[in-house]
PDB file of N, CA and C in Angstrom:
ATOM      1  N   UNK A   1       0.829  -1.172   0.000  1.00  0.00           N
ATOM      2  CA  UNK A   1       0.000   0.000   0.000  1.00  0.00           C
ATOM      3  C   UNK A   1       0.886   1.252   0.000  1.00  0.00           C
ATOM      4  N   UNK A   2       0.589   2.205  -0.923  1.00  0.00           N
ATOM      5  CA  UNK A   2       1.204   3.151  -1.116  1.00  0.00           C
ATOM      6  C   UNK A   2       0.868   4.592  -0.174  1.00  0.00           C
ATOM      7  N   UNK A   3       1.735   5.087   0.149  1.00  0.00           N
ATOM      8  CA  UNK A   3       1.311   6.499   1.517  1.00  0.00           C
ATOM      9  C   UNK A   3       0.805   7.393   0.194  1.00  0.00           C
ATOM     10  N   UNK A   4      -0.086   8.441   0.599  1.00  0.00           N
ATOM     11  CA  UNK A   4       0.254   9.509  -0.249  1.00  0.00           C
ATOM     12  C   UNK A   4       0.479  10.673  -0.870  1.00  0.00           C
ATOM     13  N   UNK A   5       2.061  10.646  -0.047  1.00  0.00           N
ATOM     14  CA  UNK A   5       3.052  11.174  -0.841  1.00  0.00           C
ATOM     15  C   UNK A   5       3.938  10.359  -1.637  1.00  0.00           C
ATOM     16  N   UNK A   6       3.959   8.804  -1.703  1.00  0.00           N
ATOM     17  CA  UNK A   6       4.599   8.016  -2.632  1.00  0.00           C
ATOM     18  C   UNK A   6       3.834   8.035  -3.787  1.00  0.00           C
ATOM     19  N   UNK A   7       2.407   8.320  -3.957  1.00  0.00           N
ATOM     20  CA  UNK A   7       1.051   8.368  -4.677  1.00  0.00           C
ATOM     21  C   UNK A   7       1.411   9.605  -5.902  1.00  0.00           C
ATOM     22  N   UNK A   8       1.959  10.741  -5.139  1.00  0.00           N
ATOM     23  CA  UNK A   8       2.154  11.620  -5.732  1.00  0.00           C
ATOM     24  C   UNK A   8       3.550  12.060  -6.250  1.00  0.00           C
ATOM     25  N   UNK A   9       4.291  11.222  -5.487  1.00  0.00           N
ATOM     26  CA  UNK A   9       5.824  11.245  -6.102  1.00  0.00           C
ATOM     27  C   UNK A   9       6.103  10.185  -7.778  1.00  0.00           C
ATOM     28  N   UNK A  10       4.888   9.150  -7.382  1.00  0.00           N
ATOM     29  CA  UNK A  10       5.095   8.219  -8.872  1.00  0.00           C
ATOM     30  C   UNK A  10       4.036   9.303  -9.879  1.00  0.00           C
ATOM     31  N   UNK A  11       3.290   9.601  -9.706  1.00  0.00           N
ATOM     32  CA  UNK A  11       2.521  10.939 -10.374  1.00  0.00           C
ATOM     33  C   UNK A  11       3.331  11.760 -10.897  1.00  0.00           C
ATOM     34  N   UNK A  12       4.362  12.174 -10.345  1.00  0.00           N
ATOM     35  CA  UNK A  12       5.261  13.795 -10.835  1.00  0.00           C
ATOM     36  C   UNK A  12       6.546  12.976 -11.969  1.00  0.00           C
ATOM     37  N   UNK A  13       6.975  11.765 -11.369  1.00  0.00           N
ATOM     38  CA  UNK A  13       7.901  11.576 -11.875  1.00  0.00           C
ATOM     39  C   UNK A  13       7.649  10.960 -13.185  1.00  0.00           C
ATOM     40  N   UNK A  14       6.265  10.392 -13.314  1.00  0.00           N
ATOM     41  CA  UNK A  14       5.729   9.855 -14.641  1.00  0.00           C
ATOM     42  C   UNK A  14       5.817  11.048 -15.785  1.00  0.00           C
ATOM     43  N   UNK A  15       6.126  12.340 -14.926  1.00  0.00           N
ATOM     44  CA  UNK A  15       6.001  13.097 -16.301  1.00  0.00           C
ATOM     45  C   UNK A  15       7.428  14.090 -16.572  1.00  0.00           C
ATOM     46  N   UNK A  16       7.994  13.815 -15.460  1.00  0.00           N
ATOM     47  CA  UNK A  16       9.342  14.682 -14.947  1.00  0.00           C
ATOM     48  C   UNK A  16      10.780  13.887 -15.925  1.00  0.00           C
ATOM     49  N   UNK A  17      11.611  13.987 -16.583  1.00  0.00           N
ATOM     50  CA  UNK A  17      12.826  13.124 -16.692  1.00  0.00           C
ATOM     51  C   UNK A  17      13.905  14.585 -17.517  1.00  0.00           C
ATOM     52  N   UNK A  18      15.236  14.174 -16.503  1.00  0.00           N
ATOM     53  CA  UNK A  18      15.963  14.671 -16.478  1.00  0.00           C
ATOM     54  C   UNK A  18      17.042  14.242 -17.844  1.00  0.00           C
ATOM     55  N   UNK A  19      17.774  15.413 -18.374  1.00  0.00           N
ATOM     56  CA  UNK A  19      18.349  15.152 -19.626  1.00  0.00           C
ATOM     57  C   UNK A  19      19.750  15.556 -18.987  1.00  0.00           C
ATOM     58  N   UNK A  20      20.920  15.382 -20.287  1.00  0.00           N
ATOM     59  CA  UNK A  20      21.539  16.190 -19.980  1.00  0.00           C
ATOM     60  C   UNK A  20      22.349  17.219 -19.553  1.00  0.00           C
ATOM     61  N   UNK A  21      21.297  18.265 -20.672  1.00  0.00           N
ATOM     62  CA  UNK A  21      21.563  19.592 -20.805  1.00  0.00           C
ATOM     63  C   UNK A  21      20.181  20.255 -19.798  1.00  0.00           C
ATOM     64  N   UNK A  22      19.559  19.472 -19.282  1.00  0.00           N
ATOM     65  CA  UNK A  22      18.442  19.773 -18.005  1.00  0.00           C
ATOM     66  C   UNK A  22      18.337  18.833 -17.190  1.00  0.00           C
ATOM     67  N   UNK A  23      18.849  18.147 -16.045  1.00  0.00           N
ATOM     68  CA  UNK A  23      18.790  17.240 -15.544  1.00  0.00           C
ATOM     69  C   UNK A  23      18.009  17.551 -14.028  1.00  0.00           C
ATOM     70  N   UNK A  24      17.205  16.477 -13.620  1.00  0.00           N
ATOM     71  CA  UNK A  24      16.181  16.487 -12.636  1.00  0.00           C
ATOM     72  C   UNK A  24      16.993  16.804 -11.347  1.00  0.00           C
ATOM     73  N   UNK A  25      16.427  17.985 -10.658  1.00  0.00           N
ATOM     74  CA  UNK A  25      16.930  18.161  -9.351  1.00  0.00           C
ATOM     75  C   UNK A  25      15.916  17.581  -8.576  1.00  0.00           C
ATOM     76  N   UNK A  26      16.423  16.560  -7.716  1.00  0.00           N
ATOM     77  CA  UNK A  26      15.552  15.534  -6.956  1.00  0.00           C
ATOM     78  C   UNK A  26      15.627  15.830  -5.522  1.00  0.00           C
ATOM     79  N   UNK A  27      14.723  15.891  -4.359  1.00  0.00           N
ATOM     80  CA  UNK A  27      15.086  16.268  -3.323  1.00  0.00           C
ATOM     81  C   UNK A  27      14.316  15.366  -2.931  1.00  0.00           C
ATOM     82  N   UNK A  28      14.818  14.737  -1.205  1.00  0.00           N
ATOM     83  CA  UNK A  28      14.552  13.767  -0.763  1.00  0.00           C
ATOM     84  C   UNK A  28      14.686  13.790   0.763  1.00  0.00           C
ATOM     85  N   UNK A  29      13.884  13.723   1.392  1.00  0.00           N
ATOM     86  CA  UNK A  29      13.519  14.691   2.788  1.00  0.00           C
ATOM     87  C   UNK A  29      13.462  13.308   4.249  1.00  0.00           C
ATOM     88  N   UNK A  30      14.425  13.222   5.140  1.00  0.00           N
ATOM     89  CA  UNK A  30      14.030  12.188   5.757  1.00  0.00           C
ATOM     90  C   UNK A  30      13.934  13.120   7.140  1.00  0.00           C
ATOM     91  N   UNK A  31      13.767  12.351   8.529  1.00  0.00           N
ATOM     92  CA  UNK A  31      13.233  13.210   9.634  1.00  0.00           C
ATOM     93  C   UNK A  31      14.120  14.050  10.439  1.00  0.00           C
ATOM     94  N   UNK A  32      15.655  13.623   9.888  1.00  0.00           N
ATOM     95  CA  UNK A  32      16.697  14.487  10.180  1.00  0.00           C
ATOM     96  C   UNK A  32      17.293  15.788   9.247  1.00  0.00           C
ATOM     97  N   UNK A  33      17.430  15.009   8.129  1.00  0.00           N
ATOM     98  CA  UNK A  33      18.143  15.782   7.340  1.00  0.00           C
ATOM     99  C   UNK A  33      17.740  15.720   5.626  1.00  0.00           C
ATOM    100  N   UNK A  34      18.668  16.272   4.679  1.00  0.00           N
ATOM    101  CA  UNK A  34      17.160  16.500   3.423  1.00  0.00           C
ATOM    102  C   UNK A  34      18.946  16.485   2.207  1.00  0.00           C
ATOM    103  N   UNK A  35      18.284  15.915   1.330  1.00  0.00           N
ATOM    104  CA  UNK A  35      19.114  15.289   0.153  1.00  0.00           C
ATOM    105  C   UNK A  35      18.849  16.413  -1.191  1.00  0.00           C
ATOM    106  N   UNK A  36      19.847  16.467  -1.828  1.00  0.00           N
ATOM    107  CA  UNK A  36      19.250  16.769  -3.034  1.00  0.00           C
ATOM    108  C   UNK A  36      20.553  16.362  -4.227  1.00  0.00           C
ATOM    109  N   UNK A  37      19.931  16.019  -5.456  1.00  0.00           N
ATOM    110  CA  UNK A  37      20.933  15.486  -6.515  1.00  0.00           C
ATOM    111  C   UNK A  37      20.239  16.084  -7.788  1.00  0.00           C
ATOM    112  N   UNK A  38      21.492  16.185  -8.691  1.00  0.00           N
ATOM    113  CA  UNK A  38      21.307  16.606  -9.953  1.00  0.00           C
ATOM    114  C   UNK A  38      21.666  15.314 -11.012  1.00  0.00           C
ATOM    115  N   UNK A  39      20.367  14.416 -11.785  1.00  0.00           N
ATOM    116  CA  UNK A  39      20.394  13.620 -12.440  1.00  0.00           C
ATOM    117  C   UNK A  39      20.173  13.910 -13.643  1.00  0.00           C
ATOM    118  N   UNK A  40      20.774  12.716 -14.795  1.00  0.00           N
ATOM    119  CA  UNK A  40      20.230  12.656 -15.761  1.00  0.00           C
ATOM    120  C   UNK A  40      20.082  11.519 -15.912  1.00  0.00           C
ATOM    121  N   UNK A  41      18.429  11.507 -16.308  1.00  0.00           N
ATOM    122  CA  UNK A  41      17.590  10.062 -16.294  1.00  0.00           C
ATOM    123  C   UNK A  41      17.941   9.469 -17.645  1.00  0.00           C
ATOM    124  N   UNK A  42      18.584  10.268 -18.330  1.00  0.00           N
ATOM    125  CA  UNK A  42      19.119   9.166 -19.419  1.00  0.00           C
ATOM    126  C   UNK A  42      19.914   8.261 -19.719  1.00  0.00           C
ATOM    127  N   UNK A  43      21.095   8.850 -18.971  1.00  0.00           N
ATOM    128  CA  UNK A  43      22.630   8.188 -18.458  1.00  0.00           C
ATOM    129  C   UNK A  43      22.350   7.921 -17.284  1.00  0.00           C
ATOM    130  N   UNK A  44      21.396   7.874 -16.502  1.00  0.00           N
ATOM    131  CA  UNK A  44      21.872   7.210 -15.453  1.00  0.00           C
ATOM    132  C   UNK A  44      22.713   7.704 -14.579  1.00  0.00           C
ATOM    133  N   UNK A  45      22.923   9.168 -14.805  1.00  0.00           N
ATOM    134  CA  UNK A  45      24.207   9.967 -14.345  1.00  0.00           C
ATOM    135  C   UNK A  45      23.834  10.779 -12.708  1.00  0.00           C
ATOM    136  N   UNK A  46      24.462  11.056 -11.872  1.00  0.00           N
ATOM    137  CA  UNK A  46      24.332  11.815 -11.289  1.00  0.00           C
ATOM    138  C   UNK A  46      25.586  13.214 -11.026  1.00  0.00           C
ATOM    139  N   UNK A  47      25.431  14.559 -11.428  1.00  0.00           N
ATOM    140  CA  UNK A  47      26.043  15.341 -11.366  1.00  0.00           C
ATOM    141  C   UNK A  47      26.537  16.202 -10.558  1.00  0.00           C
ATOM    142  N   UNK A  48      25.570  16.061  -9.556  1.00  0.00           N
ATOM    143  CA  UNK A  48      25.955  16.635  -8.028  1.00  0.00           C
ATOM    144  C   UNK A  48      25.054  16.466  -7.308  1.00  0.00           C
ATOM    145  N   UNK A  49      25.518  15.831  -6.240  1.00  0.00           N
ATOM    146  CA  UNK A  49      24.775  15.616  -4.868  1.00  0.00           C
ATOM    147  C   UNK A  49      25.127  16.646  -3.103  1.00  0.00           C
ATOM    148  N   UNK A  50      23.897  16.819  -2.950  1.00  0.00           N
ATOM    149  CA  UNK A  50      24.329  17.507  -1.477  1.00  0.00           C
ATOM    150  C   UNK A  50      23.904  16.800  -0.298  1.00  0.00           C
ATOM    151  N   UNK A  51      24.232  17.310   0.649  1.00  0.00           N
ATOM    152  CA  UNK A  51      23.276  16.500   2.075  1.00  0.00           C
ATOM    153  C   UNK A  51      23.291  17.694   3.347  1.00  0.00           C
ATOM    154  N   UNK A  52      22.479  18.059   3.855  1.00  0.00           N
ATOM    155  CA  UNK A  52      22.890  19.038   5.264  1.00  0.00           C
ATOM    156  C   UNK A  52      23.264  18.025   6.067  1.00  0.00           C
ATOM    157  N   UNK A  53      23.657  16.859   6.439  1.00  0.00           N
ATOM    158  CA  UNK A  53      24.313  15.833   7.278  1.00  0.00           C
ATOM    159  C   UNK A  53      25.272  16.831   7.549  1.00  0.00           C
ATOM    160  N   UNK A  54      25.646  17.627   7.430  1.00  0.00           N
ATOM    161  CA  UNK A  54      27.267  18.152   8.228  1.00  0.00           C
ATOM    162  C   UNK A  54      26.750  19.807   9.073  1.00  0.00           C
ATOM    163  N   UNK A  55      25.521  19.609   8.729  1.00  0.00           N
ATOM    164  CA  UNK A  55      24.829  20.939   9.583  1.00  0.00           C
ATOM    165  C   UNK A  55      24.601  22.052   8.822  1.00  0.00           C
ATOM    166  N   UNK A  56      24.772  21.841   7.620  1.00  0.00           N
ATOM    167  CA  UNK A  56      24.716  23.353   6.890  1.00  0.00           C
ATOM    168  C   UNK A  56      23.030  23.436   7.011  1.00  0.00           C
ATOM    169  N   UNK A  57      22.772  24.775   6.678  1.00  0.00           N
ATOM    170  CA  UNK A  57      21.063  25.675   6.816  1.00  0.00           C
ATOM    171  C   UNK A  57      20.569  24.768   5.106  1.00  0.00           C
ATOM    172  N   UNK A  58      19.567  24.755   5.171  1.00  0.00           N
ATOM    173  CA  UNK A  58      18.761  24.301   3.765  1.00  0.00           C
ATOM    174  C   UNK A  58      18.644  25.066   2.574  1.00  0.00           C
ATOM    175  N   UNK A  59      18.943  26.751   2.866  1.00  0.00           N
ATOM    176  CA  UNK A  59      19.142  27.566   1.770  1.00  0.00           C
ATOM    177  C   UNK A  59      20.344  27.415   1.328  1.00  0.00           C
ATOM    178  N   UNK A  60      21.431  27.440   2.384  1.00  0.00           N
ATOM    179  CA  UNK A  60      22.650  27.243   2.092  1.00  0.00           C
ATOM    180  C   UNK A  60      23.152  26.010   1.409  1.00  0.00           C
ATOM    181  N   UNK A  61      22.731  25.084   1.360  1.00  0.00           N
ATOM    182  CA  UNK A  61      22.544  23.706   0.971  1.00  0.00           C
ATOM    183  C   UNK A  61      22.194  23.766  -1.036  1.00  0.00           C
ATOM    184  N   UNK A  62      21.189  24.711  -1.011  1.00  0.00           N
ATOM    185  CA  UNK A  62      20.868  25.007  -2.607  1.00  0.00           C
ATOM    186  C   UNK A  62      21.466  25.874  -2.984  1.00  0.00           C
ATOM    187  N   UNK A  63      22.404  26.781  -2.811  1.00  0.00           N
ATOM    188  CA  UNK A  63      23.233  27.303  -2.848  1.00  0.00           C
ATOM    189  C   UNK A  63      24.424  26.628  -3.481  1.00  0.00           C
ATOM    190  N   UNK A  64      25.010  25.903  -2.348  1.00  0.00           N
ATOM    191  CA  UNK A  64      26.078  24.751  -2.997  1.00  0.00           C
ATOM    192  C   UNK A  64      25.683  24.105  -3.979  1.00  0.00           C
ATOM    193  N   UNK A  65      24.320  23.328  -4.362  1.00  0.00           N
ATOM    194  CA  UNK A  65      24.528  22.495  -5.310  1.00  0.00           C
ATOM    195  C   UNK A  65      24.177  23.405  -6.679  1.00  0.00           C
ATOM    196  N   UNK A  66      23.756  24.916  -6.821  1.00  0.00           N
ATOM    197  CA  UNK A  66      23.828  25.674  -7.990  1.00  0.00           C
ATOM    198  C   UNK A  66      25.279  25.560  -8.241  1.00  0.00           C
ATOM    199  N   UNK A  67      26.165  25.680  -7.459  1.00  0.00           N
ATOM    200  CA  UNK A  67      27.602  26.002  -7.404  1.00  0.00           C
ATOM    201  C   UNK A  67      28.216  25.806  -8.146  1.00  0.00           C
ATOM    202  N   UNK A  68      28.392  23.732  -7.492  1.00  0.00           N
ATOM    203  CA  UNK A  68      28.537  22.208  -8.365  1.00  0.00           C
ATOM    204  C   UNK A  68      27.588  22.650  -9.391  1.00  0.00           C
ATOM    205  N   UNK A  69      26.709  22.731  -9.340  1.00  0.00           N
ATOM    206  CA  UNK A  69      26.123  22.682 -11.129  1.00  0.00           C
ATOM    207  C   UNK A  69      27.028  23.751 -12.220  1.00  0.00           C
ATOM    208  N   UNK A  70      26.911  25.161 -11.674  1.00  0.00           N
ATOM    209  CA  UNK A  70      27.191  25.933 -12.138  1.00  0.00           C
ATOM    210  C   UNK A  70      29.054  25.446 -12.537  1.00  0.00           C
ATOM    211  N   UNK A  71      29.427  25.299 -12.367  1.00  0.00           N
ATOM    212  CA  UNK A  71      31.131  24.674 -12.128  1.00  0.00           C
ATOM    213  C   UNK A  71      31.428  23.185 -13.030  1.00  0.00           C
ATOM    214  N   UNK A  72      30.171  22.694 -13.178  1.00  0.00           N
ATOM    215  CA  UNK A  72      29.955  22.021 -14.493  1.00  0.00           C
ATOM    216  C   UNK A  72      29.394  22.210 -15.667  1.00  0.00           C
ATOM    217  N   UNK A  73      28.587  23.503 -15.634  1.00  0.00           N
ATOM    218  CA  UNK A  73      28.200  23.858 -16.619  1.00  0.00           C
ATOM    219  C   UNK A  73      26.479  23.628 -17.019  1.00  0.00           C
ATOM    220  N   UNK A  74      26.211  23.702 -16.078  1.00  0.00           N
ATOM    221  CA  UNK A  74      24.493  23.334 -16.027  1.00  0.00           C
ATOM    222  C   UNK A  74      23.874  24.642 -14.960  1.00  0.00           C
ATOM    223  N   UNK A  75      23.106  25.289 -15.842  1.00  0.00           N
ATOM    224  CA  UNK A  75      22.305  26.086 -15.613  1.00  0.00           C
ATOM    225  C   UNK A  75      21.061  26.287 -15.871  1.00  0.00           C
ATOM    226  N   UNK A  76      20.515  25.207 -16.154  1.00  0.00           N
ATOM    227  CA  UNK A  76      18.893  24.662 -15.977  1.00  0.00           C
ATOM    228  C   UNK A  76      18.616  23.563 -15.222  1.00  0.00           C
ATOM    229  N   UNK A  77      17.565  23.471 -14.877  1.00  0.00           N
ATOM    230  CA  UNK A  77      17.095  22.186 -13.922  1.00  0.00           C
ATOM    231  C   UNK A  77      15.645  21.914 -13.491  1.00  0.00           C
ATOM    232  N   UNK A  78      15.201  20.795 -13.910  1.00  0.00           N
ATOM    233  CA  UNK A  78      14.148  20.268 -13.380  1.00  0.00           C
ATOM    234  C   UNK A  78      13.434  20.015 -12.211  1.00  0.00           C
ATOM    235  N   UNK A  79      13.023  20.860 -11.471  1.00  0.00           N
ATOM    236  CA  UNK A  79      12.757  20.678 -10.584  1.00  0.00           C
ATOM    237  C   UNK A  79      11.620  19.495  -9.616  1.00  0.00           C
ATOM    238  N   UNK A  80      12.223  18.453  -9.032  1.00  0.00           N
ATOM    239  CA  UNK A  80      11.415  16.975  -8.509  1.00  0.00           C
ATOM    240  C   UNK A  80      11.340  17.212  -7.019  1.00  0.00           C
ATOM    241  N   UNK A  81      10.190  17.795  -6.856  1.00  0.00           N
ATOM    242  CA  UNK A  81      10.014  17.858  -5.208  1.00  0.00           C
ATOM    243  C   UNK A  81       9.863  16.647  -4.407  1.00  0.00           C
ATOM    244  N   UNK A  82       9.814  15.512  -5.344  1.00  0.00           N
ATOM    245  CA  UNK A  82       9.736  13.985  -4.724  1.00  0.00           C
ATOM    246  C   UNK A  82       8.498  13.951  -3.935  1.00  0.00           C
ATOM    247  N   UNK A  83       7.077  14.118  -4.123  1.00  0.00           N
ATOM    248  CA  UNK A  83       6.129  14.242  -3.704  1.00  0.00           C
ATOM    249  C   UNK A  83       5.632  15.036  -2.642  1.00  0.00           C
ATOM    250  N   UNK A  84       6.732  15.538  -2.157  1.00  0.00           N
ATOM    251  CA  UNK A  84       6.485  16.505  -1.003  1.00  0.00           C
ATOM    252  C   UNK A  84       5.727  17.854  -1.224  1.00  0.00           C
ATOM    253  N   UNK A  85       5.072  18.185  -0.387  1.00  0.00           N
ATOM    254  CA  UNK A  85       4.492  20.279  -0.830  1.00  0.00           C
ATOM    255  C   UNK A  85       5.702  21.181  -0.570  1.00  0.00           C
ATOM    256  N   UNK A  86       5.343  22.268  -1.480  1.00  0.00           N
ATOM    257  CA  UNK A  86       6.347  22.672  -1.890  1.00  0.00           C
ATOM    258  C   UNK A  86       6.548  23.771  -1.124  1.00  0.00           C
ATOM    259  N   UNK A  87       6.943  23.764   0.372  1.00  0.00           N
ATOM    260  CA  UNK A  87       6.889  24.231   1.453  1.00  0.00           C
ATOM    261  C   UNK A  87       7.828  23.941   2.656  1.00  0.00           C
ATOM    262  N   UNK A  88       8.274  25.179   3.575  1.00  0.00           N
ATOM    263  CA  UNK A  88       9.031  25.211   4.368  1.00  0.00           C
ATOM    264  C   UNK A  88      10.950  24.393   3.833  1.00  0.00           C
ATOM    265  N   UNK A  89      11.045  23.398   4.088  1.00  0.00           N
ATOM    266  CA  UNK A  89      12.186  23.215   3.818  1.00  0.00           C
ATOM    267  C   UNK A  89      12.856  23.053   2.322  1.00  0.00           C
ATOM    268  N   UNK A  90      11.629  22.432   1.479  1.00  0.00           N
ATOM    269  CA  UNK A  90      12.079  22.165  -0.244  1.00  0.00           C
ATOM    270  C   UNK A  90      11.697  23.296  -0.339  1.00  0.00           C
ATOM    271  N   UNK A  91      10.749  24.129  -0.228  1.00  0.00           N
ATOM    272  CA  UNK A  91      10.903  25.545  -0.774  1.00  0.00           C
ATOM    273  C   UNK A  91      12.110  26.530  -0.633  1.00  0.00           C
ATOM    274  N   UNK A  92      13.014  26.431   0.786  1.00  0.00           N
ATOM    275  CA  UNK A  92      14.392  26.704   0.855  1.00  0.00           C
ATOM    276  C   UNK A  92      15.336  26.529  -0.126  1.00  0.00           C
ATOM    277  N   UNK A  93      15.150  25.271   0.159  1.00  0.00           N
ATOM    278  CA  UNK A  93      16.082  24.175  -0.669  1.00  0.00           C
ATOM    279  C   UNK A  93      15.853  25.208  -2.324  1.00  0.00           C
ATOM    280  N   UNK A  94      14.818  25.632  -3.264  1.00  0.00           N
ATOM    281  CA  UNK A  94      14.937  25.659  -4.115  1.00  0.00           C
ATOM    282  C   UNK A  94      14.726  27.394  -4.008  1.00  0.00           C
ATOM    283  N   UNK A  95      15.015  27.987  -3.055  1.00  0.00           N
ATOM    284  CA  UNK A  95      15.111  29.468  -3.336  1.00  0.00           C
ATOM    285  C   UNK A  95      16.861  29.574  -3.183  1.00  0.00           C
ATOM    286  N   UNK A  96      17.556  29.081  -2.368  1.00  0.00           N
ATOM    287  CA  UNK A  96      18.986  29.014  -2.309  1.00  0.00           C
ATOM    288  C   UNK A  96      19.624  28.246  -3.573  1.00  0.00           C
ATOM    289  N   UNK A  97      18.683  27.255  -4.591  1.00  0.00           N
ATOM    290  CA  UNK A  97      19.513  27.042  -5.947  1.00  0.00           C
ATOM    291  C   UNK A  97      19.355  27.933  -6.622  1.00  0.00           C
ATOM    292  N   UNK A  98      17.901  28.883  -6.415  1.00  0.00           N
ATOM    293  CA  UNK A  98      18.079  29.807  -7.524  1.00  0.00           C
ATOM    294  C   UNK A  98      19.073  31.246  -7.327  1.00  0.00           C
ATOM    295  N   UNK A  99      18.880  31.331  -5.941  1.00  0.00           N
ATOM    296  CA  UNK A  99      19.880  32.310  -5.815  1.00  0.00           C
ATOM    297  C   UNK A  99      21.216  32.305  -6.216  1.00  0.00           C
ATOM    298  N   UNK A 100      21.841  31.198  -6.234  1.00  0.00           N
ATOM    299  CA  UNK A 100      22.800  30.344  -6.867  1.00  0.00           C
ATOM    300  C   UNK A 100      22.849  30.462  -8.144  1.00  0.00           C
ATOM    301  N   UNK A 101      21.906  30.870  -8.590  1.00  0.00           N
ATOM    302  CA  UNK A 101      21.702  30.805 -10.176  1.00  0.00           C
ATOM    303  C   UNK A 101      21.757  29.944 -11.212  1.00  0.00           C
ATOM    304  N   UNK A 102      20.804  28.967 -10.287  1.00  0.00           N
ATOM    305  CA  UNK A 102      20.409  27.288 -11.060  1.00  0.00           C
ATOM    306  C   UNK A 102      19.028  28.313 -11.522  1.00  0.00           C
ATOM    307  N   UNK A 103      18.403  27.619 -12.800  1.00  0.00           N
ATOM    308  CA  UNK A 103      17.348  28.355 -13.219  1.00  0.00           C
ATOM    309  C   UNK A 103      16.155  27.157 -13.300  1.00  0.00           C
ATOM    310  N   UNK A 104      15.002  26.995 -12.948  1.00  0.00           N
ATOM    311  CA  UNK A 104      14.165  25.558 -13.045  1.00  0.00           C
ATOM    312  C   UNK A 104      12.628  26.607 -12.770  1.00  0.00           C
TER     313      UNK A 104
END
């Protein structure tokens, strides 16, 4: 049986896929701390990953991974809230990539 926010995470991602030259920024939220990666669902690739595991703030967190993106050369991105609302901490999370100047 599916919760649902797994309901709505297979929902988003049925229509979401990361390329590329746009690859899916995926965020992934557990009760401590909150993930985020830059994929491409074509290769199979992942281009940069973050974690606040070391204590950094959640804006600061999207921040860094515009960084890594930006430092590889990716300045678009898909944005995959992984079924979550798009509130309090993933909303951080994706005002500190854009400030960063990831564009999604």
């Amino acid at each position: 049986m599916m919760t649902k926010r797994q309901s709505r995470h297979k929902r988003v991602r049925a229509k979401i896929k990361g390329t590329k030259e746009r690859p899916r920024l995926s965020v992934f939220k557990s009760n401590k701390y909150i993930y985020a990666q830059l994929i491409d669902d074509v290769d199979g690739k992942v281009f940069a990953a973050v974690s606040n595991r070391k204590g950094e703030a959640t804006g600061e967190l999207g921040k860094l991974l515009a960084k890594k993106a930006t430092d590889k050369g990716i300045k678009l991105a898909v944005f995959d809230r992984g079924g979550y609302k798009f509130h309090g901490k993933v909303l951080e999370l994706a005002k500190g990539a854009r400030e960063g100047g990831l564009k999604f």
